[in-house]
PDB file of N, CA and C in Angstrom:
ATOM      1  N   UNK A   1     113.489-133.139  76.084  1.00  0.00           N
ATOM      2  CA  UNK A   1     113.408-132.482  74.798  1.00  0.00           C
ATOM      3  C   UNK A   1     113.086-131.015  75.053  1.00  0.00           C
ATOM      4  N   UNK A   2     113.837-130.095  74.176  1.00  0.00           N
ATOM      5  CA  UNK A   2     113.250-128.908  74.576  1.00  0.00           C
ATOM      6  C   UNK A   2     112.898-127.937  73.372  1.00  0.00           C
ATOM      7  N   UNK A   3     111.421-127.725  73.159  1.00  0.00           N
ATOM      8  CA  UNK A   3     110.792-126.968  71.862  1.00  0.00           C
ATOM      9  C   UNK A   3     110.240-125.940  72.649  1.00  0.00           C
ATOM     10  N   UNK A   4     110.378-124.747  71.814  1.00  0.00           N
ATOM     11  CA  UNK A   4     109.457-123.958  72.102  1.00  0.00           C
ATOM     12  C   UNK A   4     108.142-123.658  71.927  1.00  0.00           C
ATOM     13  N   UNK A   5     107.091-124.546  72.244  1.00  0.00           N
ATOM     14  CA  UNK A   5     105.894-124.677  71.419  1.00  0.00           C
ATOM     15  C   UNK A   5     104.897-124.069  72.913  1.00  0.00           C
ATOM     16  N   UNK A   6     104.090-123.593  72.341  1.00  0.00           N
ATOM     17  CA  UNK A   6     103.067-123.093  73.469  1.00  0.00           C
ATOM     18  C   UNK A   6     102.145-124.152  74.090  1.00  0.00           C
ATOM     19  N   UNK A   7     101.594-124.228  75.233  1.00  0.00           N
ATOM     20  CA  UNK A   7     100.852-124.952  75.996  1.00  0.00           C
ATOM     21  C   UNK A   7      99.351-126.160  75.073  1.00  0.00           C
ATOM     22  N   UNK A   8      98.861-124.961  74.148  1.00  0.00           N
ATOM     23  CA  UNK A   8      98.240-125.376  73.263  1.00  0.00           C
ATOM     24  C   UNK A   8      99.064-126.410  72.042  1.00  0.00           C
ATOM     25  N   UNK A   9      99.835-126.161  71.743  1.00  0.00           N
ATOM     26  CA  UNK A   9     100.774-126.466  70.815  1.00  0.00           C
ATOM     27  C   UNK A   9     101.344-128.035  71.021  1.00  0.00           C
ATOM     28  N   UNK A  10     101.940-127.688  72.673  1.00  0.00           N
ATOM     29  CA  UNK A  10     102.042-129.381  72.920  1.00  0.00           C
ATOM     30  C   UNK A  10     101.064-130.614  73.166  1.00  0.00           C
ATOM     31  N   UNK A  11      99.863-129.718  73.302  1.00  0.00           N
ATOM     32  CA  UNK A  11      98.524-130.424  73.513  1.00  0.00           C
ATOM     33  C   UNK A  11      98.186-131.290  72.381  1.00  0.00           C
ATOM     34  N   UNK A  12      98.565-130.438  71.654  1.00  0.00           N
ATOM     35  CA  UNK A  12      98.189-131.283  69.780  1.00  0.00           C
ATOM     36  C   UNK A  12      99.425-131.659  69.644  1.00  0.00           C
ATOM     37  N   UNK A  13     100.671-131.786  69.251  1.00  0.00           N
ATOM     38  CA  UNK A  13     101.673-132.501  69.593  1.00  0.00           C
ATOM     39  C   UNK A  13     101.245-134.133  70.295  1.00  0.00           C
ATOM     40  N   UNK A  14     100.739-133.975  71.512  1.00  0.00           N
ATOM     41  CA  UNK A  14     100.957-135.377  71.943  1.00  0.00           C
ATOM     42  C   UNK A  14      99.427-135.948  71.750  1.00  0.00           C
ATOM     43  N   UNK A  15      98.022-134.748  71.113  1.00  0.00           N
ATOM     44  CA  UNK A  15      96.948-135.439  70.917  1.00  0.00           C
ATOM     45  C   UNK A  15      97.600-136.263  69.412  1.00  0.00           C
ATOM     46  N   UNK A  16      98.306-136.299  68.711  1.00  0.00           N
ATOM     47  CA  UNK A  16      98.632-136.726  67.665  1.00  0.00           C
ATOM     48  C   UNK A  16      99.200-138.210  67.565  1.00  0.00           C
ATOM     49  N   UNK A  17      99.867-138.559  69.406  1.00  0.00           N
ATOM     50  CA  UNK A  17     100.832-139.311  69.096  1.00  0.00           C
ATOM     51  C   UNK A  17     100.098-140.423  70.224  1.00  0.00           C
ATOM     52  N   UNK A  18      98.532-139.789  70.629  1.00  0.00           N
ATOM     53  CA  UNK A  18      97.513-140.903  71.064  1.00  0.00           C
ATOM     54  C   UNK A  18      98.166-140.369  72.594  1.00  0.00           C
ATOM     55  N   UNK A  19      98.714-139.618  72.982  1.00  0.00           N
ATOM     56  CA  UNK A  19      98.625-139.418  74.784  1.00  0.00           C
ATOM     57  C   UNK A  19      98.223-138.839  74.934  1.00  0.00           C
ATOM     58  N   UNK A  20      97.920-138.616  76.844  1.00  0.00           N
ATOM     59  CA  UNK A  20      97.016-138.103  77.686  1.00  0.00           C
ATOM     60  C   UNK A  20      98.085-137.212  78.095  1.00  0.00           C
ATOM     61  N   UNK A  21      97.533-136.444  78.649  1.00  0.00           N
ATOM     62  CA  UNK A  21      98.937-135.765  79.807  1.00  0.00           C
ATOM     63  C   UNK A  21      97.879-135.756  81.171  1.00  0.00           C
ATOM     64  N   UNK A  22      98.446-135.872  82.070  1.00  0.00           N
ATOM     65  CA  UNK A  22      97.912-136.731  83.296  1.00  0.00           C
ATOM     66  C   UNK A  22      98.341-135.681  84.307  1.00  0.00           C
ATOM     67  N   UNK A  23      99.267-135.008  83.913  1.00  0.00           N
ATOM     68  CA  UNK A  23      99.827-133.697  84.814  1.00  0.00           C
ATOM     69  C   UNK A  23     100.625-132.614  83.998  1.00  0.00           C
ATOM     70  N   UNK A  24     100.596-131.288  84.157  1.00  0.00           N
ATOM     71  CA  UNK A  24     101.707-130.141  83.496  1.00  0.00           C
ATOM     72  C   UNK A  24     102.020-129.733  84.736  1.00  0.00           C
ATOM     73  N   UNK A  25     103.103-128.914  84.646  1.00  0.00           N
ATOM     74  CA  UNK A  25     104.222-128.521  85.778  1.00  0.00           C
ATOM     75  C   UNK A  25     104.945-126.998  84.746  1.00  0.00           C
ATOM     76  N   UNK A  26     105.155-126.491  86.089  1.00  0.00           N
ATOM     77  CA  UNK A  26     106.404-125.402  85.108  1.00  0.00           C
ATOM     78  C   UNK A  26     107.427-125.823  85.591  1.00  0.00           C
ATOM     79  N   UNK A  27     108.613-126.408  84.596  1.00  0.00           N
ATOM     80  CA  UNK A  27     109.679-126.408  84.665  1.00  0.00           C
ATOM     81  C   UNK A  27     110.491-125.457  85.507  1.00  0.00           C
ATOM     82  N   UNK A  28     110.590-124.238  86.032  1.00  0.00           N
ATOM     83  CA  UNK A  28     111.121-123.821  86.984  1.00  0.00           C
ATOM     84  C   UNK A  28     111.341-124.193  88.347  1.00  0.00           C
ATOM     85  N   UNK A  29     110.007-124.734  88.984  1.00  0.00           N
ATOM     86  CA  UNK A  29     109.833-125.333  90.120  1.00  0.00           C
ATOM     87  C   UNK A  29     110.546-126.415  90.672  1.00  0.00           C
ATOM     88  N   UNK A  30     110.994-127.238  89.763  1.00  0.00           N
ATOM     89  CA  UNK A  30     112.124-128.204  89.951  1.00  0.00           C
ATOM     90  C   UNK A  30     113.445-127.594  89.946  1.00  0.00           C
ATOM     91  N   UNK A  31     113.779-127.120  89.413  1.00  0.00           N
ATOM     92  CA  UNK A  31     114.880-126.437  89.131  1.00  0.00           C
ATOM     93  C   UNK A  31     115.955-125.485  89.501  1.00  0.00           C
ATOM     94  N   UNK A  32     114.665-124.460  90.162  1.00  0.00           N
ATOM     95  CA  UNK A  32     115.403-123.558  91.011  1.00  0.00           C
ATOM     96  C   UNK A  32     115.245-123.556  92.341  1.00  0.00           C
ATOM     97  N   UNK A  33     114.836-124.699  93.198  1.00  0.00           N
ATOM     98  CA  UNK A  33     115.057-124.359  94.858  1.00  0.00           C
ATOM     99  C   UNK A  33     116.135-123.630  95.386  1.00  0.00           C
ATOM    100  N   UNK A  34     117.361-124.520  94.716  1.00  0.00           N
ATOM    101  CA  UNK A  34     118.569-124.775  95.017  1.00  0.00           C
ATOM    102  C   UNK A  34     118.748-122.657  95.196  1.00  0.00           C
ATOM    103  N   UNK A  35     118.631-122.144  93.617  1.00  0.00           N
ATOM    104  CA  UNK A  35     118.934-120.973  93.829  1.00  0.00           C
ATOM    105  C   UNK A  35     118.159-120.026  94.564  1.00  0.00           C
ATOM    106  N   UNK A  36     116.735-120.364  94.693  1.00  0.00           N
ATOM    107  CA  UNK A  36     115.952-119.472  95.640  1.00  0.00           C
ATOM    108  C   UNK A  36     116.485-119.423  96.986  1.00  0.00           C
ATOM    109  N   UNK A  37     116.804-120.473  97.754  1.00  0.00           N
ATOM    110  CA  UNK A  37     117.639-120.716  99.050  1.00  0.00           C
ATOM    111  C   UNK A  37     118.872-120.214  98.923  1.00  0.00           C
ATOM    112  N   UNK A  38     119.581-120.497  97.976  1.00  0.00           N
ATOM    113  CA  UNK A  38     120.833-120.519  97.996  1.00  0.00           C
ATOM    114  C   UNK A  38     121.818-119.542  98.277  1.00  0.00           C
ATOM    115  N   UNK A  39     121.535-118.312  98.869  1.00  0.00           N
ATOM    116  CA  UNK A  39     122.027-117.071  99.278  1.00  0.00           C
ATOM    117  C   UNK A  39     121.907-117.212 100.971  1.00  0.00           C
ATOM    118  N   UNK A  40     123.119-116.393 101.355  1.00  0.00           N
ATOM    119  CA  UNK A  40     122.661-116.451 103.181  1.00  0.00           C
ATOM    120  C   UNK A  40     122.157-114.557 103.259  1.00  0.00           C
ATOM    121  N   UNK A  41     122.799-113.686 102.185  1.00  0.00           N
ATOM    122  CA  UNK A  41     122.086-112.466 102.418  1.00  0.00           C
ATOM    123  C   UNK A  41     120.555-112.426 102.188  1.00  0.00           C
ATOM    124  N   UNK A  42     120.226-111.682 103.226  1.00  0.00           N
ATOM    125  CA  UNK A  42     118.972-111.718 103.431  1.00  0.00           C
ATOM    126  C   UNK A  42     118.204-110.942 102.119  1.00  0.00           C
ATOM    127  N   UNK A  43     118.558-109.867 101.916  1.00  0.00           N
ATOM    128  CA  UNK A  43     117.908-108.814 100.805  1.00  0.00           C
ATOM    129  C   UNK A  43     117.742-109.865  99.647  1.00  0.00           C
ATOM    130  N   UNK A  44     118.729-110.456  99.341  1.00  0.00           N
ATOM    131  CA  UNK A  44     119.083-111.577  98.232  1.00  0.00           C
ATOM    132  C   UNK A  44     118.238-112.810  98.342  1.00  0.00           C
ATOM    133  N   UNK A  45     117.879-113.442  99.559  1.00  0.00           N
ATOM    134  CA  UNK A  45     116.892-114.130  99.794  1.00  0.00           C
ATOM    135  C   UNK A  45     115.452-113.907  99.274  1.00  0.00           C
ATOM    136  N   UNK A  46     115.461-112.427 100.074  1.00  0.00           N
ATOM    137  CA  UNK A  46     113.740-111.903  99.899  1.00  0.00           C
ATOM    138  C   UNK A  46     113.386-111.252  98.405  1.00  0.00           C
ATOM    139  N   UNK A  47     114.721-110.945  97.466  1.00  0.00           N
ATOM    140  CA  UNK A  47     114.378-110.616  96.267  1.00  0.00           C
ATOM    141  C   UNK A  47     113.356-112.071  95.339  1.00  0.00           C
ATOM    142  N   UNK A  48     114.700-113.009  95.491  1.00  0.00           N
ATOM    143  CA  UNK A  48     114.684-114.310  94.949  1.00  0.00           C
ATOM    144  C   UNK A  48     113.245-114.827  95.245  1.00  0.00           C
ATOM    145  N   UNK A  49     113.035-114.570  96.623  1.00  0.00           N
ATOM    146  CA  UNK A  49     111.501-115.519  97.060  1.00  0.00           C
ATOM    147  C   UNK A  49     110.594-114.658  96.114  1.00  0.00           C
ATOM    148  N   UNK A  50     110.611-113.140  95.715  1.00  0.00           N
ATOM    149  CA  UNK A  50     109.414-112.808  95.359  1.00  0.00           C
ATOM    150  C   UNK A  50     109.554-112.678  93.813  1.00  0.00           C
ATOM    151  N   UNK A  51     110.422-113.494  93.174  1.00  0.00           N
ATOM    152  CA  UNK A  51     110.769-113.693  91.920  1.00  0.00           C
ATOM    153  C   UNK A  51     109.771-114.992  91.511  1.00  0.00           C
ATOM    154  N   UNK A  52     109.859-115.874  92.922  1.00  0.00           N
ATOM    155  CA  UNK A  52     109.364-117.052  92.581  1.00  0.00           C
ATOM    156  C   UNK A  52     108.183-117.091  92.944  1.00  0.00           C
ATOM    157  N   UNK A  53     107.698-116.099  93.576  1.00  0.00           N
ATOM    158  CA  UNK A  53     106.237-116.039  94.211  1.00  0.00           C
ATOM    159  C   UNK A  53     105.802-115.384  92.883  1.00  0.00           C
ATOM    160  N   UNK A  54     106.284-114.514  91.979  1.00  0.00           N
ATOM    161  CA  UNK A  54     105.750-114.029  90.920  1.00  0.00           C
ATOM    162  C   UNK A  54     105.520-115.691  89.873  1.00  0.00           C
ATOM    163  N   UNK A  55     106.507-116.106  89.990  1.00  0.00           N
ATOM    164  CA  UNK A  55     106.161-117.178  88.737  1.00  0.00           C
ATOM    165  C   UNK A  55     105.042-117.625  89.282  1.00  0.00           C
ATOM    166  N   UNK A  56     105.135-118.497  90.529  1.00  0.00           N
ATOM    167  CA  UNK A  56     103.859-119.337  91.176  1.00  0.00           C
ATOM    168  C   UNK A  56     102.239-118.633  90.438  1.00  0.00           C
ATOM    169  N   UNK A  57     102.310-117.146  90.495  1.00  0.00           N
ATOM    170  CA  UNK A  57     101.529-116.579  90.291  1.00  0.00           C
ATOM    171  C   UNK A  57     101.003-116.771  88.957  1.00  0.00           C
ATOM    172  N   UNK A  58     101.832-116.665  88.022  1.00  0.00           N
ATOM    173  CA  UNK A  58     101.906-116.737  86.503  1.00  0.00           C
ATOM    174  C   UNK A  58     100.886-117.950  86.056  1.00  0.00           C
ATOM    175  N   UNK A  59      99.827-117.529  85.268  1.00  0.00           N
ATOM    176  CA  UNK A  59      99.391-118.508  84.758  1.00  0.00           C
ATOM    177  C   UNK A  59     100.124-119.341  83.913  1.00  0.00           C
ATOM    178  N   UNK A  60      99.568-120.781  83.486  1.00  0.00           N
ATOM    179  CA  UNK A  60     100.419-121.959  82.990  1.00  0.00           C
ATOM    180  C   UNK A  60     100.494-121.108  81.668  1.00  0.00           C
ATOM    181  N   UNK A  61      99.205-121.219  80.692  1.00  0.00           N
ATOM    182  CA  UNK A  61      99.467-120.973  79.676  1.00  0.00           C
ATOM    183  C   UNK A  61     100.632-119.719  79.054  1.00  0.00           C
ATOM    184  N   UNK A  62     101.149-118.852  80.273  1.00  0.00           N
ATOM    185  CA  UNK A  62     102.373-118.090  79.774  1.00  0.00           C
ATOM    186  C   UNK A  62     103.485-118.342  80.189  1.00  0.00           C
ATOM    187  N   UNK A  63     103.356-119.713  80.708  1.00  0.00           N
ATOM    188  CA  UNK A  63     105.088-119.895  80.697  1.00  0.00           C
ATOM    189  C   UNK A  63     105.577-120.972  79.283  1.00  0.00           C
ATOM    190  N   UNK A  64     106.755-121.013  79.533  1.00  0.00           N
ATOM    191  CA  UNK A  64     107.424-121.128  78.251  1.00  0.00           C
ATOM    192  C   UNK A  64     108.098-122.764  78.666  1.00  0.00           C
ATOM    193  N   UNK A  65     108.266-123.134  79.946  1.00  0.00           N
ATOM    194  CA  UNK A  65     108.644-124.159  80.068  1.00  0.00           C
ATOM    195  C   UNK A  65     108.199-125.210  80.282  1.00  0.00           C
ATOM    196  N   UNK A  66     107.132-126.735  80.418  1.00  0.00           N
ATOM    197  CA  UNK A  66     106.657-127.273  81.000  1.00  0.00           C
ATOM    198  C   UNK A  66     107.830-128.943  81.445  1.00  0.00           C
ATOM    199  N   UNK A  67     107.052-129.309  82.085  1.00  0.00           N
ATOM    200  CA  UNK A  67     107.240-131.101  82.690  1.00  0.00           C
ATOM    201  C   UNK A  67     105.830-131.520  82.290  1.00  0.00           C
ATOM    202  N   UNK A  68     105.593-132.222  81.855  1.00  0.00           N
ATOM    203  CA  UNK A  68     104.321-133.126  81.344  1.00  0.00           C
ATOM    204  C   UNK A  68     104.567-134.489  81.983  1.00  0.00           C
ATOM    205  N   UNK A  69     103.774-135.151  82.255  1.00  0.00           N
ATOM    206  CA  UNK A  69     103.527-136.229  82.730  1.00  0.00           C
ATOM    207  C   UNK A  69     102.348-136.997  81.614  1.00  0.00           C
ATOM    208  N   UNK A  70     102.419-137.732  81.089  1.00  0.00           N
ATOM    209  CA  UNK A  70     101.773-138.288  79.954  1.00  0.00           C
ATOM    210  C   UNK A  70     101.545-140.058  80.059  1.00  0.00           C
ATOM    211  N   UNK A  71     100.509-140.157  79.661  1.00  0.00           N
ATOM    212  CA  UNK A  71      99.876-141.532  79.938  1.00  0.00           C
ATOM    213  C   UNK A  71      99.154-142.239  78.186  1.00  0.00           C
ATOM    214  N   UNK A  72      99.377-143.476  77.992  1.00  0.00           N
ATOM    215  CA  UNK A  72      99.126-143.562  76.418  1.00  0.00           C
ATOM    216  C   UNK A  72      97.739-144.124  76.447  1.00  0.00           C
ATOM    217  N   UNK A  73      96.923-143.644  75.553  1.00  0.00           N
ATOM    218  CA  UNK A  73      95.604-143.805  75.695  1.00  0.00           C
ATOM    219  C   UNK A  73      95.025-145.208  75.573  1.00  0.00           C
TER     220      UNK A  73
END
């Protein structure tokens, strides 16, 4: 499913519907290996890695995408 609701937002969302969330994830991390690797130029490599070293960095609450892992109470 994909909403744009903030970190807080899905919290009450699924406190509503009686789940736990047991894990959050940013959706990027799954997603883009493929393209972080996926170049053999090097410059293009080392841009990409520090694109993703910036997200890593990024706190949860400002990203926009999650994976939840949810457990029913």
């Amino acid at each position: 499913n994909e909403n744009l609701l903030s970190l807080d937002q899905w919290q009450s969302l699924f406190d509503r519907q009686r789940l736990e969330v047991s894990r959050v994830r940013q959706d990027w991390w799954f997603s883009n290996r493929e393209w972080i690797l996926g170049s053999a130029h090097p410059l293009q490599l080392l841009k990409r890695s520090l694109v993703a070293l910036g997200l890593v960095c990024l706190p949860l609450r400002y990203t926009y995408q999650f994976i939840f892992v949810l457990k029913k109470r």
